[in-house]
Protein backbone atom coordinates (compact mmCIF):
# COMPACT_ATOMS: atom_id res chain seq x y z
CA UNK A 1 -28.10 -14.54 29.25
CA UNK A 2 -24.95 -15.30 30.79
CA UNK A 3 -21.66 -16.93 29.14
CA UNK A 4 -19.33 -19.28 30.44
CA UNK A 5 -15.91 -17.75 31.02
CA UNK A 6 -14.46 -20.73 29.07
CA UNK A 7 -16.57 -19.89 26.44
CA UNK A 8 -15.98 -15.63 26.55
CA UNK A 9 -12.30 -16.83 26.64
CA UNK A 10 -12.15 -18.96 23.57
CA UNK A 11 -13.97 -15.97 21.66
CA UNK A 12 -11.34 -13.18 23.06
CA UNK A 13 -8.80 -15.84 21.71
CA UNK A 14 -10.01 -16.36 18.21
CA UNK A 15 -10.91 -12.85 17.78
CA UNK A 16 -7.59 -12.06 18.56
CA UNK A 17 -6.03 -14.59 16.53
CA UNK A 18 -7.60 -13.52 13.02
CA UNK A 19 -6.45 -10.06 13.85
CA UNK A 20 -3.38 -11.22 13.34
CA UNK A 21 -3.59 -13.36 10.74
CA UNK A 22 -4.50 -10.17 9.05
CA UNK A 23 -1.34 -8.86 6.97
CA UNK A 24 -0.06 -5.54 6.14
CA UNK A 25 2.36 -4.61 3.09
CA UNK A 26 3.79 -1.44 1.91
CA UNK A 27 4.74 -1.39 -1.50
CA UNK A 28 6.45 0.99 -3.13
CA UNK A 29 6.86 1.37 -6.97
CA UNK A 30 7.99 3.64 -9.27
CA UNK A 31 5.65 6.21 -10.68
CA UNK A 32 5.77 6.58 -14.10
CA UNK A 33 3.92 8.54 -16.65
CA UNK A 34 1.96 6.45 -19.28
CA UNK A 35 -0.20 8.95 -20.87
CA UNK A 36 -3.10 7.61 -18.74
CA UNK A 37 -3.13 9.74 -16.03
CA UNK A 38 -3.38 6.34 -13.54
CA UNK A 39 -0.04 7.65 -11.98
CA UNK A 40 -0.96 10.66 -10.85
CA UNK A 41 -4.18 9.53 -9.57
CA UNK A 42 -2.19 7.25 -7.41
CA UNK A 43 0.36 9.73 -6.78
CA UNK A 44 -2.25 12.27 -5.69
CA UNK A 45 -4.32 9.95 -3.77
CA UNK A 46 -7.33 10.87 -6.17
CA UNK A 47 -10.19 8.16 -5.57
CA UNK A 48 -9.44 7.52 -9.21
CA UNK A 49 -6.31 5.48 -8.55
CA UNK A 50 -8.48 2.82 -6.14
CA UNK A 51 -8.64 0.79 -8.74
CA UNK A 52 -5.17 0.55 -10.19
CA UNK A 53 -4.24 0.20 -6.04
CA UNK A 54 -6.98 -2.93 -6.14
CA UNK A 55 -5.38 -4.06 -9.27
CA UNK A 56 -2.07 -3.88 -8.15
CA UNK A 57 -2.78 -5.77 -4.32
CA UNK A 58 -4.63 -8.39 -6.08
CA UNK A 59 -2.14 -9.34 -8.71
CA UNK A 60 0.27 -9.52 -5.19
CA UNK A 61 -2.54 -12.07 -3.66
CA UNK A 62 -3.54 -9.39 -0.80
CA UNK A 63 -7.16 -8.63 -1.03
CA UNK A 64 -7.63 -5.20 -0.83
CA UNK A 65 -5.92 -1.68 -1.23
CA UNK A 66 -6.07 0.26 1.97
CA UNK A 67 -4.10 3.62 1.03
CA UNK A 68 -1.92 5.00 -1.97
CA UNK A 69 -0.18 8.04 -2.05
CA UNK A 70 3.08 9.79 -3.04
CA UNK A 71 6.57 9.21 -1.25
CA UNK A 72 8.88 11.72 -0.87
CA UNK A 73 12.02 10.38 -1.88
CA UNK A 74 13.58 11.47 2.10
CA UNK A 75 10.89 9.17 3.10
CA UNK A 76 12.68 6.05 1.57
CA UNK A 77 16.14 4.93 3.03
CA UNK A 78 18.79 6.02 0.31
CA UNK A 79 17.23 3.62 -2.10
CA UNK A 80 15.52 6.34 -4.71
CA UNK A 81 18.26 8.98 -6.14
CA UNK A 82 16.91 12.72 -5.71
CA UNK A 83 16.75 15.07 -8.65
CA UNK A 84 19.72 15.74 -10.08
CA UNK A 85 23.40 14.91 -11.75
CA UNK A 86 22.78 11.34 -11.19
CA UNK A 87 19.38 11.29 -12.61
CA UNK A 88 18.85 10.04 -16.24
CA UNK A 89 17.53 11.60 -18.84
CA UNK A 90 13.62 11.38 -17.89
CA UNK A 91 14.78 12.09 -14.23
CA UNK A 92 14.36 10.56 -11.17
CA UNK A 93 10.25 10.34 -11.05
CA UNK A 94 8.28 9.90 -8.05
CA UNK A 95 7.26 7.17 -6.53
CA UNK A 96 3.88 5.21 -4.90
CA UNK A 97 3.42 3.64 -1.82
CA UNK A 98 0.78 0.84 -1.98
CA UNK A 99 -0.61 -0.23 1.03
CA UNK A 100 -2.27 -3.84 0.60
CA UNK A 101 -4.11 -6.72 2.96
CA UNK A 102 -5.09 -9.75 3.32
């Protein structure tokens, strides 16, 4: 069975066009210790923290959770103080990147 061009066309074109309606977010939040042990399931990437990561996109309105892991703080642009004098009591604490989509 052949297909039009037209037709083959149109599909290429729509295909391509909810590819890019699909959106991408990185976010990254502050991991901090609860007593759960959530945090460093997200913070070690453990399959444990998929669900806080699916909790977290969906209160966001994204529909999934694609990744979650630790961020070194030299991975963020001067916005998360390192270890040290400037650091409060606690310290400076790690922090989560979310990766969400819709």
């Amino acid at each position: 069975m052949q297909f039009p061009p037209a037709l083959l066309v149109s599909v290429l074109l729509l295909a391509a066009t909810v590819a890019a309606s699909a959106e991408t977010r990185v976010f990254i939040i502050e991991n901090e210790s609860d007593g759960y042990g959530v945090d460093q399931c997200l913070a070690k990437g453990d399959r444990c923290g998929a669900h806080a990561a699916l909790a977290y996109c969906q209160s966001r309105d994204f529909a999934q959770a694609s990744s979650y892991r630790r961020v070194d703080p030299d991975e963020i642009t001067g916005s998360v103080p390192k270890d040290g004098a400037s650091c409060g009591r606690g310290g400076c604490g790690d922090h989560v990147a979310i990766t969400c989509q819709r």
